[in-house]
N, C-alpha and C. Protein backbone atom coordinates (compact mmCIF):
# COMPACT_ATOMS: atom_id res chain seq x y z
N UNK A 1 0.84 -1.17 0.00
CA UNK A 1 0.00 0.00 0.00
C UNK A 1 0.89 1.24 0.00
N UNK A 2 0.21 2.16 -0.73
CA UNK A 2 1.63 3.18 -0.73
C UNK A 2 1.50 4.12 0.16
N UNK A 3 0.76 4.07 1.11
CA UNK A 3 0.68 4.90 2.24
C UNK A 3 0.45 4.67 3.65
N UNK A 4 0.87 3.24 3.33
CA UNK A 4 1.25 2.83 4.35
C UNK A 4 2.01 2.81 5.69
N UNK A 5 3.23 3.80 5.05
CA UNK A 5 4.42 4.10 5.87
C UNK A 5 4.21 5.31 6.97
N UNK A 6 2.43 5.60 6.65
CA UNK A 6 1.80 6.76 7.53
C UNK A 6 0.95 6.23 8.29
N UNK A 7 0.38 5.27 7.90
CA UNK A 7 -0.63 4.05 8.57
C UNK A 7 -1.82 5.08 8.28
N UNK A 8 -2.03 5.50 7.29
CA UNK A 8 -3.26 5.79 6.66
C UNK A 8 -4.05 4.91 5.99
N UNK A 9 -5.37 5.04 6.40
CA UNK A 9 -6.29 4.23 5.36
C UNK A 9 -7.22 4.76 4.20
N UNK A 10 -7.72 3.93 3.86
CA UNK A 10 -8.69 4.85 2.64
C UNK A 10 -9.39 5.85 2.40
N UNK A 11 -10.21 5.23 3.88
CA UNK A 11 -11.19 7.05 4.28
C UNK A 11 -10.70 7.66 4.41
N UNK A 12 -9.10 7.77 5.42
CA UNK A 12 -8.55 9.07 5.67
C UNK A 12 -8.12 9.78 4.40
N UNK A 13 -7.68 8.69 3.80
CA UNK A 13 -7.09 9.47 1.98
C UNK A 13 -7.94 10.14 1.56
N UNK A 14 -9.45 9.37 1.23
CA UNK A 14 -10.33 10.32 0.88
C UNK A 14 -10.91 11.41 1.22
N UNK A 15 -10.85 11.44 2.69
CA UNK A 15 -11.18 12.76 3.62
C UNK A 15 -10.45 13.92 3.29
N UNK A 16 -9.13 13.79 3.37
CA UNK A 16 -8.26 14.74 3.04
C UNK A 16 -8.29 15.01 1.33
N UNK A 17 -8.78 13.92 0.62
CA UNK A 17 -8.47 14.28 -0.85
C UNK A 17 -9.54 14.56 -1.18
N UNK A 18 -10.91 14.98 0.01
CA UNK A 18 -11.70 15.87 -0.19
C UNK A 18 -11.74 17.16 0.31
N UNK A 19 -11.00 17.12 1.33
CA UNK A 19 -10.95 18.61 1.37
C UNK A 19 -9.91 19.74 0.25
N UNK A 20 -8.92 19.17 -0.23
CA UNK A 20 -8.25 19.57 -1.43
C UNK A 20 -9.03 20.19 -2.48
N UNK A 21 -10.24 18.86 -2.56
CA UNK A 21 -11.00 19.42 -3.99
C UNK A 21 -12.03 20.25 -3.48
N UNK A 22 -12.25 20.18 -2.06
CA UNK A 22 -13.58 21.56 -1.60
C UNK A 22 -13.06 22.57 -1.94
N UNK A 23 -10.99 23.07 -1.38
CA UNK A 23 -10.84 24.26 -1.30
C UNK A 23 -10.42 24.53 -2.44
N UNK A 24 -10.02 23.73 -3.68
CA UNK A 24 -9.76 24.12 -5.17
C UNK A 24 -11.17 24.55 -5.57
N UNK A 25 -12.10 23.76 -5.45
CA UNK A 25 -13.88 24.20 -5.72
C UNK A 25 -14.04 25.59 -5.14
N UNK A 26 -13.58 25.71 -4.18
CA UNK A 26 -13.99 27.03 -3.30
C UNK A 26 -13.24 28.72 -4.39
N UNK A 27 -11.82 28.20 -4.88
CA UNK A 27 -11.10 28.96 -5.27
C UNK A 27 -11.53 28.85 -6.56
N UNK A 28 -11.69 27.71 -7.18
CA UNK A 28 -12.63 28.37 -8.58
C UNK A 28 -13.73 29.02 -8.95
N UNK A 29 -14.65 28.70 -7.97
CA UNK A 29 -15.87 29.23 -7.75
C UNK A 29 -15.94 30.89 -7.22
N UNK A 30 -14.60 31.28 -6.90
CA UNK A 30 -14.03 32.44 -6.80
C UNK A 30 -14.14 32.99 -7.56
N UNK A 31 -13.06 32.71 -8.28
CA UNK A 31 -12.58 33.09 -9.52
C UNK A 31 -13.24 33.59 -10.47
N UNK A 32 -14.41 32.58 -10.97
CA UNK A 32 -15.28 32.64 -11.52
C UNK A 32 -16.85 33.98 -11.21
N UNK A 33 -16.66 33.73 -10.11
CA UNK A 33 -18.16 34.80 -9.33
C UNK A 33 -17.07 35.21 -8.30
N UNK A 34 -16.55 36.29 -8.50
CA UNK A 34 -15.87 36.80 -7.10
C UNK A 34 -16.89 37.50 -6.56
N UNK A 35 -16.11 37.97 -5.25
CA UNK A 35 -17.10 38.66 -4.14
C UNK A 35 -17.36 37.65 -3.29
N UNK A 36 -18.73 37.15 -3.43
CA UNK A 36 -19.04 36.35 -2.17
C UNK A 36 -19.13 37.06 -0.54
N UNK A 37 -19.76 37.89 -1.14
CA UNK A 37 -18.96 39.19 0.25
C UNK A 37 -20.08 39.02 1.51
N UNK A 38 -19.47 38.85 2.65
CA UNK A 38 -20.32 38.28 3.65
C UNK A 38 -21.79 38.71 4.00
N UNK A 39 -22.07 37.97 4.26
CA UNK A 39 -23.73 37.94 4.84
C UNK A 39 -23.61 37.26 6.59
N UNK A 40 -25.09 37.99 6.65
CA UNK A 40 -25.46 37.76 7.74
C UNK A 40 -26.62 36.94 8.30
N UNK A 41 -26.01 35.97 8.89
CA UNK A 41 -26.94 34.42 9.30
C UNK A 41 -27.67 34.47 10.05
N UNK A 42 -28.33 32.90 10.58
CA UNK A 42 -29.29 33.13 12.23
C UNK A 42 -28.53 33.30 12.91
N UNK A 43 -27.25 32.73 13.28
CA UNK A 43 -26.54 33.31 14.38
C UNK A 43 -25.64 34.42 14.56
N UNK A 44 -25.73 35.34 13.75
CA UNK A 44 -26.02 36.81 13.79
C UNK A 44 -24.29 37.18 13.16
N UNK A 45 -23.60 36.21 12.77
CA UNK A 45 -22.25 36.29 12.44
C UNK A 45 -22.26 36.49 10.55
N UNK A 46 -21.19 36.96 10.35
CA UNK A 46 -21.03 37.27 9.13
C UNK A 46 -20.04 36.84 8.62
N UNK A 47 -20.78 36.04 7.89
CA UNK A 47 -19.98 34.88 7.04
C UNK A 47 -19.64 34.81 5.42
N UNK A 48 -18.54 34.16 5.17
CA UNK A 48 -18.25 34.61 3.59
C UNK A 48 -18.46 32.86 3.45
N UNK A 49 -18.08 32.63 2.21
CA UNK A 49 -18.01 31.36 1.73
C UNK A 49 -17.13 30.47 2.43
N UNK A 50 -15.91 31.12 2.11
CA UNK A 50 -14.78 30.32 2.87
C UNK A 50 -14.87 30.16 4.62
N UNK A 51 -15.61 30.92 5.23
CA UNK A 51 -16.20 30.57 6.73
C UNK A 51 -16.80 29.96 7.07
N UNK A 52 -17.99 29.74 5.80
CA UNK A 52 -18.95 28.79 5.65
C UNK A 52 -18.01 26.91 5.02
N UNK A 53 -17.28 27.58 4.62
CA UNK A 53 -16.89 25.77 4.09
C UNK A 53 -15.97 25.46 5.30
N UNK A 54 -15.79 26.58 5.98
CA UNK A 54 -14.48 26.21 7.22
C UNK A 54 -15.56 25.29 8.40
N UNK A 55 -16.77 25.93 8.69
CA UNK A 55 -17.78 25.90 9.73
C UNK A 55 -18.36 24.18 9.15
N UNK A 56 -18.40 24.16 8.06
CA UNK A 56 -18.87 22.85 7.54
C UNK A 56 -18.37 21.88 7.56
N UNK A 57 -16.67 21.68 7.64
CA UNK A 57 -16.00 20.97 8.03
C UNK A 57 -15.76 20.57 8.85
N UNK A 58 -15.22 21.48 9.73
CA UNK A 58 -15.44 21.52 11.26
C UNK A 58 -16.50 20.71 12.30
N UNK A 59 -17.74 21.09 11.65
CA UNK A 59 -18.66 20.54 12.43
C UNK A 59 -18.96 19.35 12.29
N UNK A 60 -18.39 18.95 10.56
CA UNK A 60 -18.77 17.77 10.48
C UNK A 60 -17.91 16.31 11.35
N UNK A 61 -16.44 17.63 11.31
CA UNK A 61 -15.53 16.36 12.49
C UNK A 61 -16.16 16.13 13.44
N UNK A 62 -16.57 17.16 14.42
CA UNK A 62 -17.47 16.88 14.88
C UNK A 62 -18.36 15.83 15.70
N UNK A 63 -19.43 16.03 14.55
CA UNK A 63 -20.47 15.04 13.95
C UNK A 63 -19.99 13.35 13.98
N UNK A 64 -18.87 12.91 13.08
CA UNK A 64 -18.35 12.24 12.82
C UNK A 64 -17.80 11.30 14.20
N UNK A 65 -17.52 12.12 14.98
CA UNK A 65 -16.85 11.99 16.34
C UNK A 65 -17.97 11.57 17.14
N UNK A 66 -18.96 12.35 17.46
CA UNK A 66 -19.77 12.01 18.07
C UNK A 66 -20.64 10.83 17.93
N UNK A 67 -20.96 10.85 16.43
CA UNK A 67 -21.15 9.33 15.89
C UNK A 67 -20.41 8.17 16.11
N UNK A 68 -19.16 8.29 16.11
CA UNK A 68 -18.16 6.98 16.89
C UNK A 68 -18.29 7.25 17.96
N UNK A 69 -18.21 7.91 18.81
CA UNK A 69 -18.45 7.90 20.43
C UNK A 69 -19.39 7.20 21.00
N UNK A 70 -21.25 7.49 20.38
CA UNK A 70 -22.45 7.39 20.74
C UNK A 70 -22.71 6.21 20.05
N UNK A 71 -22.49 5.57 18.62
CA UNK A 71 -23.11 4.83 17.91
C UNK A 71 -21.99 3.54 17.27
N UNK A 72 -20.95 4.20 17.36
CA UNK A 72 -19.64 3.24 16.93
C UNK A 72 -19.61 3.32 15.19
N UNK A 73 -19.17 2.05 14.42
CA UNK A 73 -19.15 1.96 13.25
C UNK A 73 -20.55 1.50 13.05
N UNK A 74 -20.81 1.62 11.08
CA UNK A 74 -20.58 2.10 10.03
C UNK A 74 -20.95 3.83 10.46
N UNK A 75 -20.34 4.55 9.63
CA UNK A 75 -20.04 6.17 9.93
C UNK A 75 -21.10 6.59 8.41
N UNK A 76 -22.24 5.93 8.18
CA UNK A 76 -22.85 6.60 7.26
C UNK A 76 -24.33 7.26 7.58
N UNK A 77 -24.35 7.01 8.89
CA UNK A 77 -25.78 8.03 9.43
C UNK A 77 -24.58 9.71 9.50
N UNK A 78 -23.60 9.17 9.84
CA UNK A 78 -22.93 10.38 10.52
C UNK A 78 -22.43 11.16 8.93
N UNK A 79 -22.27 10.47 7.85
CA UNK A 79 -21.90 10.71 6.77
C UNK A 79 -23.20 11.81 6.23
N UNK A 80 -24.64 11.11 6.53
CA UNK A 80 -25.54 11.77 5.94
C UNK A 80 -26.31 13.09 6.77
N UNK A 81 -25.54 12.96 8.25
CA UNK A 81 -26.22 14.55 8.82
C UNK A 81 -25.31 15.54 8.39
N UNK A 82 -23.90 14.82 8.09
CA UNK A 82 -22.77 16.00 7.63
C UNK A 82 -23.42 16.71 6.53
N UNK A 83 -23.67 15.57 5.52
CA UNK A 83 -24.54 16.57 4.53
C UNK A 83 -25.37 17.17 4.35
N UNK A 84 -26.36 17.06 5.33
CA UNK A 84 -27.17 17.92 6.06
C UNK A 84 -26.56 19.27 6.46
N UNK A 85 -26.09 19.17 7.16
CA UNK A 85 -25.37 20.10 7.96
C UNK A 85 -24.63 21.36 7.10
N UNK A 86 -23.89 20.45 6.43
CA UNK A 86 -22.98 21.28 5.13
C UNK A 86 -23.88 21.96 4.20
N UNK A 87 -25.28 21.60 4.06
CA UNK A 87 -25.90 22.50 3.23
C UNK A 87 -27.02 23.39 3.92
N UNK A 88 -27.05 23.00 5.07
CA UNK A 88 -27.78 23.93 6.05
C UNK A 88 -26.68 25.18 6.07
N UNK A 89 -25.39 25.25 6.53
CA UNK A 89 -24.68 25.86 6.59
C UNK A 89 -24.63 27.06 5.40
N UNK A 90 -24.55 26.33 4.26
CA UNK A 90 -24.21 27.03 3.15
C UNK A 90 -25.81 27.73 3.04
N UNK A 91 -26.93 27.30 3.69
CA UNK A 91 -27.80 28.32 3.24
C UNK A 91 -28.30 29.14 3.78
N UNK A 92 -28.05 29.15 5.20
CA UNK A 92 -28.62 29.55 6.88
C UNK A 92 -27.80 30.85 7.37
N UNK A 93 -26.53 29.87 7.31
CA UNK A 93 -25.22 30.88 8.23
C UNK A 93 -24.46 31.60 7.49
């Protein structure tokens, strides 16, 4: 395995080789429509995109965590409130 020598596994590869393509997504989506210039949510904070994809991540560790803590494995209830969450975020806050 070639990443082995980190004792990484798959999900973690993919976790991280999703956040790569969120923040390349984030920076094209820039690029493309700049501005993005903050707004103001229910919780009264003012948020740009990139606060919002920071807050989405974040929470979803989280999430994720709490789901192994409370429920153990498979991590796909915890998979599907993240996505919840991540698009609540992006439309709320």
């Amino acid at each position: 395995m070639i990443l082995s020598w980190m004792a990484w596994t798959w999900p973690t590869t993919a976790f991280f080789i999703f956040i790569v393509l969120a923040i390349a997504t984030m920076g094209v989506w820039e690029h493309f429509s700049p501005g993005g210039g903050p707004r103001r949510g229910v919780l009264g904070l003012d948020t740009t995109r990139g606060d919002r994809l920071f807050i989405s991540i974040i929470g979803s560790a989280f999430i994720h965590l709490g789901w192994l803590g409370f429920m153990g494995t498979p991590l796909w209830g915890a998979l599907a409130i993240s996505i919840i969450f991540l698009i609540s975020v992006f439309r709320w806050v």
